[in-house]
C-alpha atoms as a PDB file:
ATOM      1  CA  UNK A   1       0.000   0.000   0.000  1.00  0.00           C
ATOM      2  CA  UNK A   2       1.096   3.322  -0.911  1.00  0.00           C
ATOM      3  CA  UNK A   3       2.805   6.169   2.188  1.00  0.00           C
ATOM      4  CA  UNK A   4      -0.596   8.246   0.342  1.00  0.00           C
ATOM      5  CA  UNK A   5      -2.703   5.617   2.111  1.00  0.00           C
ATOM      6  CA  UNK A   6      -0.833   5.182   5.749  1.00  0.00           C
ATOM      7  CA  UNK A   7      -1.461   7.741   8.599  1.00  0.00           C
ATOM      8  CA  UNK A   8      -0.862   8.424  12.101  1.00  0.00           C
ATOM      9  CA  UNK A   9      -4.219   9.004  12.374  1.00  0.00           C
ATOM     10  CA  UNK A  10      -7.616   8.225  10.747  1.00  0.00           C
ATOM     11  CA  UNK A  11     -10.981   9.930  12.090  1.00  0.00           C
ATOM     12  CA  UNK A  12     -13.913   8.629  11.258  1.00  0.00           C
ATOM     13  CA  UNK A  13     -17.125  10.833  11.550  1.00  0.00           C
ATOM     14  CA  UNK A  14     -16.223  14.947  10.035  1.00  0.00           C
ATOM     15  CA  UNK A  15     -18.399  16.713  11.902  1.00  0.00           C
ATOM     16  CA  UNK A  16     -17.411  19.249  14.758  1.00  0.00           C
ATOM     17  CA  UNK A  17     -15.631  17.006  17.161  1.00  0.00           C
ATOM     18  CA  UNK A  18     -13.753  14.988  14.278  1.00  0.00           C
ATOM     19  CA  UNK A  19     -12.847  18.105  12.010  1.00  0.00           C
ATOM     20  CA  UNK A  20     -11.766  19.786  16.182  1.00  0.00           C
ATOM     21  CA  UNK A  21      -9.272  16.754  16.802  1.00  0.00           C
ATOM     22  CA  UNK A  22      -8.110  16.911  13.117  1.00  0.00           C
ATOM     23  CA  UNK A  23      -7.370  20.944  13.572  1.00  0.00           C
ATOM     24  CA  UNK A  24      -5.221  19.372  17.273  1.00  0.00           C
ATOM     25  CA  UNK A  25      -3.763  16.847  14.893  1.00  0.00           C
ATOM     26  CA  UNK A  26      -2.968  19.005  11.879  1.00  0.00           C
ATOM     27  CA  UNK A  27      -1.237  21.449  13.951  1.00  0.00           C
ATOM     28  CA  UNK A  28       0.963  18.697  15.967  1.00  0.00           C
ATOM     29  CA  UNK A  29       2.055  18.325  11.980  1.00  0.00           C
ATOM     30  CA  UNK A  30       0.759  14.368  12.182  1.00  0.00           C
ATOM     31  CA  UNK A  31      -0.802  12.812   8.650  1.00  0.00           C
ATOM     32  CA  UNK A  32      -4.260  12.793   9.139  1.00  0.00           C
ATOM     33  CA  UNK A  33      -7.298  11.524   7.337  1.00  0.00           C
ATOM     34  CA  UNK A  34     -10.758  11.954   7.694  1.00  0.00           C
ATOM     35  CA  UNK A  35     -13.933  10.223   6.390  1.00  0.00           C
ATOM     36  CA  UNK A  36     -16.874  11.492   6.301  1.00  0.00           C
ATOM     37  CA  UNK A  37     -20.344  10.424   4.582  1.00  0.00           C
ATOM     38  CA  UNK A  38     -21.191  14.095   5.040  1.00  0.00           C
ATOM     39  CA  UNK A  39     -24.314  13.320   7.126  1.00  0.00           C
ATOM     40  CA  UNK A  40     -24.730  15.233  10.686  1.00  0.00           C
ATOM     41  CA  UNK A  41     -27.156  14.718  12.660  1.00  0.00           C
ATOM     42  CA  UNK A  42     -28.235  18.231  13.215  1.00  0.00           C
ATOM     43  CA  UNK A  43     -28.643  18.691   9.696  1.00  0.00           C
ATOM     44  CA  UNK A  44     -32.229  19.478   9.969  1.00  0.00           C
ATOM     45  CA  UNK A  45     -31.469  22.163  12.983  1.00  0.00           C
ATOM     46  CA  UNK A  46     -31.908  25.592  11.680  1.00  0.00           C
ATOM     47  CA  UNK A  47     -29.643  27.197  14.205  1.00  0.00           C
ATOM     48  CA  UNK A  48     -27.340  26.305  16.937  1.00  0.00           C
ATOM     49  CA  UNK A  49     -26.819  28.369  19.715  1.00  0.00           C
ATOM     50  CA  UNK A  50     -24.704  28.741  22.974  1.00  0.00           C
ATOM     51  CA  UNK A  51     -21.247  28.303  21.370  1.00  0.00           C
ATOM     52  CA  UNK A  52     -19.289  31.515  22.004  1.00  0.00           C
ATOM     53  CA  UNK A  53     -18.531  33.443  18.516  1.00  0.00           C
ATOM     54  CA  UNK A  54     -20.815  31.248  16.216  1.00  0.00           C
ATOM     55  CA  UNK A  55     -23.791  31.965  18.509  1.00  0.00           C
ATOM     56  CA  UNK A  56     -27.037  31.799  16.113  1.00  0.00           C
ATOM     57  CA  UNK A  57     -25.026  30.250  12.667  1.00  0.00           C
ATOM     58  CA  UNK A  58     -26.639  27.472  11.052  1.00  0.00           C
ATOM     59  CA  UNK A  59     -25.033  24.159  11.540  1.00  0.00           C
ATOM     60  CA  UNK A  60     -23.613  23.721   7.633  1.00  0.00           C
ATOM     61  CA  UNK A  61     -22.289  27.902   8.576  1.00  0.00           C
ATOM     62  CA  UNK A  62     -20.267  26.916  11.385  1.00  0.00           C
ATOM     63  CA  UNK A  63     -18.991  23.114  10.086  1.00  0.00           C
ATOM     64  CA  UNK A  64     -18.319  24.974   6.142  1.00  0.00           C
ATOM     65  CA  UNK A  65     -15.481  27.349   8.139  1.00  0.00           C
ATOM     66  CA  UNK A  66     -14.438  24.499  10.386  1.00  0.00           C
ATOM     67  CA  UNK A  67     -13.380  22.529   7.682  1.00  0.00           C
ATOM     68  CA  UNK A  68     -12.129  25.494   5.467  1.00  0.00           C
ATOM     69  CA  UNK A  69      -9.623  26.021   8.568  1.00  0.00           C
ATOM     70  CA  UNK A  70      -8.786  22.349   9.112  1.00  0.00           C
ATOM     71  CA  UNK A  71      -8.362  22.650   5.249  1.00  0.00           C
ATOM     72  CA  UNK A  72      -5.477  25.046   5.916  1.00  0.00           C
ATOM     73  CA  UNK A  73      -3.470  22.477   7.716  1.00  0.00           C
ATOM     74  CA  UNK A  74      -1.163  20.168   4.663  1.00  0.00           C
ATOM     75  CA  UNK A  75      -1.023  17.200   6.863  1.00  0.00           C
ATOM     76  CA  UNK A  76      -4.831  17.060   6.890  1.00  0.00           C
ATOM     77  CA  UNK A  77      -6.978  15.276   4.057  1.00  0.00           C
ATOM     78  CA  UNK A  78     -10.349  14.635   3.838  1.00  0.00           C
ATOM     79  CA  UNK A  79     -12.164  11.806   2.193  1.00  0.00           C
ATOM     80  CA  UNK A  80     -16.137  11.425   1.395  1.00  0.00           C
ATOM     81  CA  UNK A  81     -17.194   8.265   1.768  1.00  0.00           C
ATOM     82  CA  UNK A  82     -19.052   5.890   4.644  1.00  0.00           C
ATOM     83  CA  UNK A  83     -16.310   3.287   7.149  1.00  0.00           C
ATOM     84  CA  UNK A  84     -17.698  -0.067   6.626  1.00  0.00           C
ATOM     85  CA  UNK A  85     -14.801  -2.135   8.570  1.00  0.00           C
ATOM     86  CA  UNK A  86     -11.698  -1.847  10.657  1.00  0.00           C
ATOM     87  CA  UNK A  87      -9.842  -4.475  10.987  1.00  0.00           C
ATOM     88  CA  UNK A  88      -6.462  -4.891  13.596  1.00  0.00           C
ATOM     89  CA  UNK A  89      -3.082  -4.726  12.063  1.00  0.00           C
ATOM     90  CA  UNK A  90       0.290  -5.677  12.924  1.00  0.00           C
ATOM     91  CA  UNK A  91       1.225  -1.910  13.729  1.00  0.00           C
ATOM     92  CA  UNK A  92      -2.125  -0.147  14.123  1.00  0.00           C
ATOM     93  CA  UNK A  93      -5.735  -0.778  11.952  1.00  0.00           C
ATOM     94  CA  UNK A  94      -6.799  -1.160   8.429  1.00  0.00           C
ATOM     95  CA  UNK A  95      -9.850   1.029   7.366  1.00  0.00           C
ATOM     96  CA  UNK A  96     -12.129  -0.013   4.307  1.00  0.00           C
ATOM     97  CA  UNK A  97     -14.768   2.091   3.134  1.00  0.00           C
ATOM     98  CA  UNK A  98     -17.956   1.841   0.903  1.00  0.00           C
ATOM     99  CA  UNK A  99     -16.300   3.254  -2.309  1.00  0.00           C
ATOM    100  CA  UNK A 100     -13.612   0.099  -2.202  1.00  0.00           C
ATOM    101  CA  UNK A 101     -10.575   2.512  -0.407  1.00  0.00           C
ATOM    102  CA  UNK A 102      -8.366   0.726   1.935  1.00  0.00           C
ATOM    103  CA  UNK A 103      -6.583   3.305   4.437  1.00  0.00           C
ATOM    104  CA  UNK A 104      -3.944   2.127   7.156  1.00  0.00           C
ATOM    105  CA  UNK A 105      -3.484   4.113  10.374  1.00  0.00           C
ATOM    106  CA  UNK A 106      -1.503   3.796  13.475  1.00  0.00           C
ATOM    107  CA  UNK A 107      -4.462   5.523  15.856  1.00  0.00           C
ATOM    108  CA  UNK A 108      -7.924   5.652  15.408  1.00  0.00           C
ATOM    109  CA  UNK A 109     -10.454   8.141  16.518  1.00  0.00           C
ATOM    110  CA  UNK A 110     -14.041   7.584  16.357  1.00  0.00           C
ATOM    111  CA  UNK A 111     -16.084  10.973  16.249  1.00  0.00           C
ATOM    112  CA  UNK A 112     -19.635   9.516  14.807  1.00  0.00           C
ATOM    113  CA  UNK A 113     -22.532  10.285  16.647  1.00  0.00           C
ATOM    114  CA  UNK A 114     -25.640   8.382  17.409  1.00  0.00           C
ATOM    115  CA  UNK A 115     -28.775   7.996  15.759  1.00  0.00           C
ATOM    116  CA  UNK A 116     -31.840   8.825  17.330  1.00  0.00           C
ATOM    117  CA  UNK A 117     -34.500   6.524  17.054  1.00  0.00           C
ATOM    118  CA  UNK A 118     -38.415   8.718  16.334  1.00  0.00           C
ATOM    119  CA  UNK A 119     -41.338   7.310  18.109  1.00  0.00           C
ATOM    120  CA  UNK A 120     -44.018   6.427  15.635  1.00  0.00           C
ATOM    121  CA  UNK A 121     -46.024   9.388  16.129  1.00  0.00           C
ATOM    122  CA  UNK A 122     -47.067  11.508  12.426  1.00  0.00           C
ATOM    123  CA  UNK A 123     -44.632  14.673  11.713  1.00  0.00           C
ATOM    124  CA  UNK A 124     -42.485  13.834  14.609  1.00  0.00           C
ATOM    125  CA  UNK A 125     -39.637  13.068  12.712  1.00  0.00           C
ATOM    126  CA  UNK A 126     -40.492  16.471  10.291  1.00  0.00           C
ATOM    127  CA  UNK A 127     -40.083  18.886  13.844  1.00  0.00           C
ATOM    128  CA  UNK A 128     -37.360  17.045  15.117  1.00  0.00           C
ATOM    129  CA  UNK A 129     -34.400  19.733  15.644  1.00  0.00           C
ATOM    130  CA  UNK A 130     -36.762  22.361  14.587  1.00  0.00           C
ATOM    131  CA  UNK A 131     -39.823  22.299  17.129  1.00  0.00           C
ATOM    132  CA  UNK A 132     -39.168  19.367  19.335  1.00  0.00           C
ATOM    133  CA  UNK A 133     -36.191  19.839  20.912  1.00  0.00           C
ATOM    134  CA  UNK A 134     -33.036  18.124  23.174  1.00  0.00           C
ATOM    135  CA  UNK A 135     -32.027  20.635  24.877  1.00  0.00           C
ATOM    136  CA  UNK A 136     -33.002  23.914  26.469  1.00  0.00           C
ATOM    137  CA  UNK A 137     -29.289  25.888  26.420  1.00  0.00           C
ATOM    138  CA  UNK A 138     -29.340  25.329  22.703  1.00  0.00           C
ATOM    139  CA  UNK A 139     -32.790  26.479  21.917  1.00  0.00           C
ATOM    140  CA  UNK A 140     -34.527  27.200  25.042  1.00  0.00           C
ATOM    141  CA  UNK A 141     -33.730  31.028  24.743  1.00  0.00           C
ATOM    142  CA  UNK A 142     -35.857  31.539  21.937  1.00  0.00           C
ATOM    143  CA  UNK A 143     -39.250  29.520  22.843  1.00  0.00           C
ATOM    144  CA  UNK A 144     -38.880  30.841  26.077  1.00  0.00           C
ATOM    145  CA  UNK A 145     -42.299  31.990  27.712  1.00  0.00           C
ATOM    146  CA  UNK A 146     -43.976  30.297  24.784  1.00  0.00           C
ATOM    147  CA  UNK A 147     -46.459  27.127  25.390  1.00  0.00           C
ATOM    148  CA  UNK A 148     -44.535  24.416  25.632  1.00  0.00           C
ATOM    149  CA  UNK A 149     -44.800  20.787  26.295  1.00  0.00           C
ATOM    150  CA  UNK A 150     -42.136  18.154  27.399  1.00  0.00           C
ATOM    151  CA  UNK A 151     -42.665  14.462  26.026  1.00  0.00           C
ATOM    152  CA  UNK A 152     -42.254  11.733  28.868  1.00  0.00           C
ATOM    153  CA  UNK A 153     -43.281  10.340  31.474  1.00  0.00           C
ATOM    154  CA  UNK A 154     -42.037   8.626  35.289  1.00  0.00           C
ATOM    155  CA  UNK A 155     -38.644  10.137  36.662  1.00  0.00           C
ATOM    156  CA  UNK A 156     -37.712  11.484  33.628  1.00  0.00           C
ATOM    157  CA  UNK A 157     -40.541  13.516  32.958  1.00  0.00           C
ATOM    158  CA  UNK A 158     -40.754  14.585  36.091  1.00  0.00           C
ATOM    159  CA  UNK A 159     -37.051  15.782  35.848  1.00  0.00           C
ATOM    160  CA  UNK A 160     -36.912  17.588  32.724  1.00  0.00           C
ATOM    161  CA  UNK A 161     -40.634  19.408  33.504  1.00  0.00           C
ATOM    162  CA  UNK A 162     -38.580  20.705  36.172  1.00  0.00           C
ATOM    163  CA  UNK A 163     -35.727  21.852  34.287  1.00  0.00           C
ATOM    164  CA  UNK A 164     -37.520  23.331  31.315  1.00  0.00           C
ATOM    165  CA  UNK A 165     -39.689  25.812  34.108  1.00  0.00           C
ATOM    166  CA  UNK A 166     -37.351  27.736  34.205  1.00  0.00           C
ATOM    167  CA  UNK A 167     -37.802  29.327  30.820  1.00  0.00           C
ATOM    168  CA  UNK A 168     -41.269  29.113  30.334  1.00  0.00           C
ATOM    169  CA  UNK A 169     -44.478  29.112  33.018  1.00  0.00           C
ATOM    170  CA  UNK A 170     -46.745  27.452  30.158  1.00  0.00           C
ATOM    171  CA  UNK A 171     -45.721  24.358  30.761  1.00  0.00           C
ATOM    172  CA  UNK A 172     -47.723  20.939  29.996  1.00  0.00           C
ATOM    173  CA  UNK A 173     -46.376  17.357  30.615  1.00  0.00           C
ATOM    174  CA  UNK A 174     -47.479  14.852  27.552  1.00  0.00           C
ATOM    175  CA  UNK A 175     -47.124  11.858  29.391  1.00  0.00           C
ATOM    176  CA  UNK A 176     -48.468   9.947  26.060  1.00  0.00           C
ATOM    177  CA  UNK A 177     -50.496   7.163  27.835  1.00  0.00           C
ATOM    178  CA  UNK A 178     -51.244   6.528  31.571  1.00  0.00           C
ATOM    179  CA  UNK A 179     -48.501   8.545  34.049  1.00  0.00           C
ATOM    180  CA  UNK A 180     -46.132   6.763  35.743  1.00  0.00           C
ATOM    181  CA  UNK A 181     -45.227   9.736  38.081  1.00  0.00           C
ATOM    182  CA  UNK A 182     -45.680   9.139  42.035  1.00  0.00           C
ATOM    183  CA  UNK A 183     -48.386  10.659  43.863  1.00  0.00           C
ATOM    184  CA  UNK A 184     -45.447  13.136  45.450  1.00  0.00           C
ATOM    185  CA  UNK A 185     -44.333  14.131  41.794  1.00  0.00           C
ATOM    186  CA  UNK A 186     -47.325  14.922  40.304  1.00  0.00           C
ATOM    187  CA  UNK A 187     -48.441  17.115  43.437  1.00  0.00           C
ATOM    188  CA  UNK A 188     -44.934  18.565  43.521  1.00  0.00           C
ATOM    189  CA  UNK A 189     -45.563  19.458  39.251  1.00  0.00           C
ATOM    190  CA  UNK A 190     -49.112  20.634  40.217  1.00  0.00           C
ATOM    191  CA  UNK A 191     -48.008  22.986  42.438  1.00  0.00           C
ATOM    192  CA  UNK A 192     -45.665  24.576  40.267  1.00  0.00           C
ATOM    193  CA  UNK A 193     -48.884  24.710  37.982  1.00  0.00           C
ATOM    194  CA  UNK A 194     -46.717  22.309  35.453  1.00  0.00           C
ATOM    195  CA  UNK A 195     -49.781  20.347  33.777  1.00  0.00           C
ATOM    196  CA  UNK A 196     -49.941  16.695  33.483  1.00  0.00           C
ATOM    197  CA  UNK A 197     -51.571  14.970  30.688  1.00  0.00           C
ATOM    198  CA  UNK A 198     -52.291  11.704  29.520  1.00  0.00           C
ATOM    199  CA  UNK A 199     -54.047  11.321  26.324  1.00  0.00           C
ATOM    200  CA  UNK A 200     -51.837   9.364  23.823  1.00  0.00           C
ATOM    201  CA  UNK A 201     -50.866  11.134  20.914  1.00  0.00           C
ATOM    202  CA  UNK A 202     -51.508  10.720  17.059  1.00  0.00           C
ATOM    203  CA  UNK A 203     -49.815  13.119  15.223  1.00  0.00           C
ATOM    204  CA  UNK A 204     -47.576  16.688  15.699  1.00  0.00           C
ATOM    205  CA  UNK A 205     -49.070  19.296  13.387  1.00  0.00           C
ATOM    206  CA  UNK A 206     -46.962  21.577  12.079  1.00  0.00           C
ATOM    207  CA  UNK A 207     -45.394  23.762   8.983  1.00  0.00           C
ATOM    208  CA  UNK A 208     -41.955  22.910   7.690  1.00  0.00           C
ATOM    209  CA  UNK A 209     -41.208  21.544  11.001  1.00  0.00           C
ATOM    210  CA  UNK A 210     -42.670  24.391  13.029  1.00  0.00           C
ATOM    211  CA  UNK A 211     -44.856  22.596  15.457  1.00  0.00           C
ATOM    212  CA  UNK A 212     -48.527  24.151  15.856  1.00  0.00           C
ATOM    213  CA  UNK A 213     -50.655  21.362  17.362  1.00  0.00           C
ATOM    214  CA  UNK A 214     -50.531  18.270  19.609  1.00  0.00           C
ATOM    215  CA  UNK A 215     -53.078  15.742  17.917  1.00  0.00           C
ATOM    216  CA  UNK A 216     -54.845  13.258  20.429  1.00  0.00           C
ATOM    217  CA  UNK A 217     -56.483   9.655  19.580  1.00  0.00           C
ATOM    218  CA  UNK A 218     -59.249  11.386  20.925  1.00  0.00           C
ATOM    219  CA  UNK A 219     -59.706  13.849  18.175  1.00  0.00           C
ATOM    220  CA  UNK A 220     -58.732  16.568  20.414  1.00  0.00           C
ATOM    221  CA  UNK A 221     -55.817  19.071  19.998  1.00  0.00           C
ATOM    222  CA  UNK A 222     -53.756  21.360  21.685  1.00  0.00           C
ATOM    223  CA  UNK A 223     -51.775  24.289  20.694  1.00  0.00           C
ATOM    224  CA  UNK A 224     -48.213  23.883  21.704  1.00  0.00           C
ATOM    225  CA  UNK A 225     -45.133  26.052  20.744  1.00  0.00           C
ATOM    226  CA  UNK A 226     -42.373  23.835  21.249  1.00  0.00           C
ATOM    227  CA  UNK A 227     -41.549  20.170  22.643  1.00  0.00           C
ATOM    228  CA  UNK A 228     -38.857  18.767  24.540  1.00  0.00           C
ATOM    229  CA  UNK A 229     -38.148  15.169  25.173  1.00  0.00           C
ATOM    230  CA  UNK A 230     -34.594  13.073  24.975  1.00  0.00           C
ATOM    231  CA  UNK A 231     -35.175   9.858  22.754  1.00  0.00           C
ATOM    232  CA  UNK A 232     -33.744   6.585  23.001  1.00  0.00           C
ATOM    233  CA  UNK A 233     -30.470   6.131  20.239  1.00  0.00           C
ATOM    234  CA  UNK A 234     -28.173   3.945  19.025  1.00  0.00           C
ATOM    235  CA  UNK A 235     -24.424   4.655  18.135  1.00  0.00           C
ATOM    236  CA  UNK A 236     -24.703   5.753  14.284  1.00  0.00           C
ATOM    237  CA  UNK A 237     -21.663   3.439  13.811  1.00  0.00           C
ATOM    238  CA  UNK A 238     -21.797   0.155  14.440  1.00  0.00           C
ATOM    239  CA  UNK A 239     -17.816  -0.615  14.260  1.00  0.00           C
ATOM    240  CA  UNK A 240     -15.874   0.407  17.813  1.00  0.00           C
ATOM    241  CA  UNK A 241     -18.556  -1.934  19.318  1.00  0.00           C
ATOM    242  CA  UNK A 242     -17.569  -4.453  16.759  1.00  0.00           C
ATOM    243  CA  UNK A 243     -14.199  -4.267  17.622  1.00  0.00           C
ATOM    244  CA  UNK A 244     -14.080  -4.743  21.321  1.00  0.00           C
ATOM    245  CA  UNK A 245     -15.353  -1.432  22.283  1.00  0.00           C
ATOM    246  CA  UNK A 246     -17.338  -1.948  25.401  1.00  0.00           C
ATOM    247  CA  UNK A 247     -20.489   0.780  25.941  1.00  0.00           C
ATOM    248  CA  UNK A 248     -21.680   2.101  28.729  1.00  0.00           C
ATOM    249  CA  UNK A 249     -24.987   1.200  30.523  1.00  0.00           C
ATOM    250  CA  UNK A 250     -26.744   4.264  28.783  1.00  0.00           C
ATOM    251  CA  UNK A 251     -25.332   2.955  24.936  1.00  0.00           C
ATOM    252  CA  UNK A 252     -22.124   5.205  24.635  1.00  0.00           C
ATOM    253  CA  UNK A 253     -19.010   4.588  23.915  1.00  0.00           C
ATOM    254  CA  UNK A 254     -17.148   3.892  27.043  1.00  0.00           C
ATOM    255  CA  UNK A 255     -13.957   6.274  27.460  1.00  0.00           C
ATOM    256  CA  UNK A 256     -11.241   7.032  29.798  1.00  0.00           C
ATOM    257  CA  UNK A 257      -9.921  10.669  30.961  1.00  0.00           C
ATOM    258  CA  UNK A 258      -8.090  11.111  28.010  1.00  0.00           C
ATOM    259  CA  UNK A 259     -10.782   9.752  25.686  1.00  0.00           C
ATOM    260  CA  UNK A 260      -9.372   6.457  24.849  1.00  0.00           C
ATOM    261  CA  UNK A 261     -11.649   3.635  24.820  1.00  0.00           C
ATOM    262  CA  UNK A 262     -11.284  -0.421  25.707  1.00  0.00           C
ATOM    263  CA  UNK A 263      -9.469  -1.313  22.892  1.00  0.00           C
ATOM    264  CA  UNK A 264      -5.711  -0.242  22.799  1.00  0.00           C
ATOM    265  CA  UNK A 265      -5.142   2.385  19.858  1.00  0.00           C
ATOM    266  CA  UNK A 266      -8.646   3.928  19.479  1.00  0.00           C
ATOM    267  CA  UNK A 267     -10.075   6.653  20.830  1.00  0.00           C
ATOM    268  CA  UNK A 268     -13.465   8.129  20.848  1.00  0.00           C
ATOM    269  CA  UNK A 269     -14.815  11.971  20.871  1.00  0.00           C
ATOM    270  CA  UNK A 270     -18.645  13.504  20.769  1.00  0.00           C
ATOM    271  CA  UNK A 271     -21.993  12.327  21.058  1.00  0.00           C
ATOM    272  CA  UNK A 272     -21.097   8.844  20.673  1.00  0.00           C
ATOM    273  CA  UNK A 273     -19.611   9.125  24.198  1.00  0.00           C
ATOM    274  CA  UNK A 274     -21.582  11.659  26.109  1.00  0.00           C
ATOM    275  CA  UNK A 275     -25.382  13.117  27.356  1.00  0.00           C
ATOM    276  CA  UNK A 276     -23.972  16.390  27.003  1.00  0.00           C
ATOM    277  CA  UNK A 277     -25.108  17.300  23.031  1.00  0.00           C
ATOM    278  CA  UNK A 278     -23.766  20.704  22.464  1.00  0.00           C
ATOM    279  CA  UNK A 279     -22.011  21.687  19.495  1.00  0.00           C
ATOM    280  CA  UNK A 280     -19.342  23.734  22.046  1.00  0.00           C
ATOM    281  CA  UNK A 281     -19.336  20.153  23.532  1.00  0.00           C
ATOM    282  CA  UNK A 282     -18.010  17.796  20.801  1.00  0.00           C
ATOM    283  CA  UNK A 283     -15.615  21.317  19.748  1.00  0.00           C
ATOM    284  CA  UNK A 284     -14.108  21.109  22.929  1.00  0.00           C
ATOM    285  CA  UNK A 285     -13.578  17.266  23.395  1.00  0.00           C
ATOM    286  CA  UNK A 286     -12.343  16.734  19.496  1.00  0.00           C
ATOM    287  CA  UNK A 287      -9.943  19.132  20.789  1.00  0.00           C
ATOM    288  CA  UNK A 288      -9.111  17.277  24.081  1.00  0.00           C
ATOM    289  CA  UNK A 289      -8.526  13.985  22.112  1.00  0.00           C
ATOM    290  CA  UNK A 290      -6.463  15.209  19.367  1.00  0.00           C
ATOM    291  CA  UNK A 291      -3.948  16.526  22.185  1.00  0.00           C
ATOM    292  CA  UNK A 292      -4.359  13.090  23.848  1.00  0.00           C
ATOM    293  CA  UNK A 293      -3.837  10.974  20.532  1.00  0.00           C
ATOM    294  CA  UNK A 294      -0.771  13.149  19.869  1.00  0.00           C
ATOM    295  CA  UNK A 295       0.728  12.175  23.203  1.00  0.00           C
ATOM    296  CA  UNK A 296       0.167   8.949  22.996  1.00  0.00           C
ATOM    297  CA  UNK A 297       2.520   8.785  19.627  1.00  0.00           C
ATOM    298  CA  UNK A 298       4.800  10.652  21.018  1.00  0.00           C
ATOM    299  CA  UNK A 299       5.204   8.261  24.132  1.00  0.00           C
ATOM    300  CA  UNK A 300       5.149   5.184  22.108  1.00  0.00           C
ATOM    301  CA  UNK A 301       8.220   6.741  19.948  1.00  0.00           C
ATOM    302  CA  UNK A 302      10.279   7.149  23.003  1.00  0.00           C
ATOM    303  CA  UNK A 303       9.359   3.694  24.540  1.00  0.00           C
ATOM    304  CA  UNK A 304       9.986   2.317  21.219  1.00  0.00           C
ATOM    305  CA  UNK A 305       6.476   0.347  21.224  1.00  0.00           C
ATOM    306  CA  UNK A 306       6.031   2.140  17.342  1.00  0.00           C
ATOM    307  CA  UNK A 307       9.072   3.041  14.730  1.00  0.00           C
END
């Protein structure tokens, strides 16, 4: 195989946390590679918010100068297509890919995101990032003090009714189905005046995405502004797993403190690893593991574990 095809380090996933280790990476002056399929998951999110200096961009803004930047840096390339293997080698892994490329690496960072998995509930997938939401620091701000409901039920729902009070006072739990709360957390939501209820729900009405009713099986409806709930997900790559890569209880990637995971060589960064799903987030650990997987080659150079 050709030195155009062997790197100190391949990342696979290009969105912010894999393009942030490739800018640590590029700027140690180590060969790097990326591939990407080019498909985010926020790609449907109009705006992103609470990341200093690119509060309020769109997504594609803030990734389209990210990779311009990473761009900048020689030792960095980029290459659009999807992983579909790793395999162990001798002196690090062997990366194939859908297009029939075979790339060799001595480190491996994995920076790809889950997948969230949509209840079966009409135009719930259409308002997803747009209307029904994940998280309140990213969007809260600007549906605050509008009606808004929060989609769950038991200790969860209780939780996050909690949370999301303290932008808006209009605030309904959509327990979809018979609550599970206890007698305490209901009375502790109704005295907050946080409404509980339980119809099940047939459908989100909206435009483009913009949510404007709450359907019920009943026929009834309810006018609603915006909807927060946290979905159940799997990792959107199936490979660390299928390499050794042991999860965590919740489904992520399990990592150390400097964001290496189970198996020896590969190293993980972003929503694949973490609850916390900010765009500053995955920035700031991409960052973190770069700086780690750059150590790490340096260390095994002066051990003489790699030539």
């Amino acid at each position: 195989m050709s030195d155009k095809k062997h790197f100190d380090v391949i990342i696979i996933g290009g969105s912010y946390s894999g393009l942030a280790a490739a800018m640590a990476l590029g700027r140690a002056l180590r060969k790097v590679l990326i591939i990407d399929s080019g498909k985010p998951c926020n790609r449907q999110t109009p705006y992103s918010h609470n990341f200093l200096t690119q509060d309020g961009k769109t997504p594609k803004e803030i990734a389209t100068l990210a990779k311009q930047q990473v761009t900048m840096y020689d030792s960095v390339e980029f290459f659009n297509s999807l992983a579909t293997k790793v395999s162990k080698t001798e002196n690090g892994f062997e990366v194939q890919t859908s297009s029939g490329d075979i790339f060799k690496s001595k480190k491996l960072i994995f920076a790809t995101g889950i997948k969230d998995e949509m209840p079966s509930i009409k135009g719930f997938s259409e308002c997803w990032g747009i209307s029904v939401l994940h998280c309140p620091y990213c969007h809260g701000y600007e549906v605050r003090n509008e009606t808004t409901g929060i989609f769950g039920n038991g200790e969860y729902g209780f939780e996050f009714s909690k949370l999301i009070s303290n932008w808006t006072k209009d605030l309904t739990l959509f327990t979809n189905g018979k609550s599970i709360l206890t007698v305490e957390q209901s009375a502790i939501l109704e005295r907050h005046q946080i409404k509980i209820m339980e119809k099940e729900i047939a459908e989100l009405e909206h435009i483009n995405g913009q949510l404007q009713n709450i359907i019920f099986k009943d026929g009834s409806k309810k006018s609603v502004k915006a909807i927060y709930t946290r979905l159940p997900f799997e990792q959107h790559c199936p490979i660390p797993e299928q390499l050794g890569c042991e999860l965590t209880e919740d489904g992520y990637i399990k990592i150390d403190d400097a964001h290496k995971t189970t198996i020896n060589g590969i190293f993980a960064s972003g929503d694949n690893v973490t609850r916390m799903r900010t765009v500053a987030n995955a920035v700031s650990m991409g960052t973190t593991t770069g700086m780690m997987v750059n150590k790490e080659l340096i260390e095994e150079k002066f051990t003489n574990k790699s030539k």
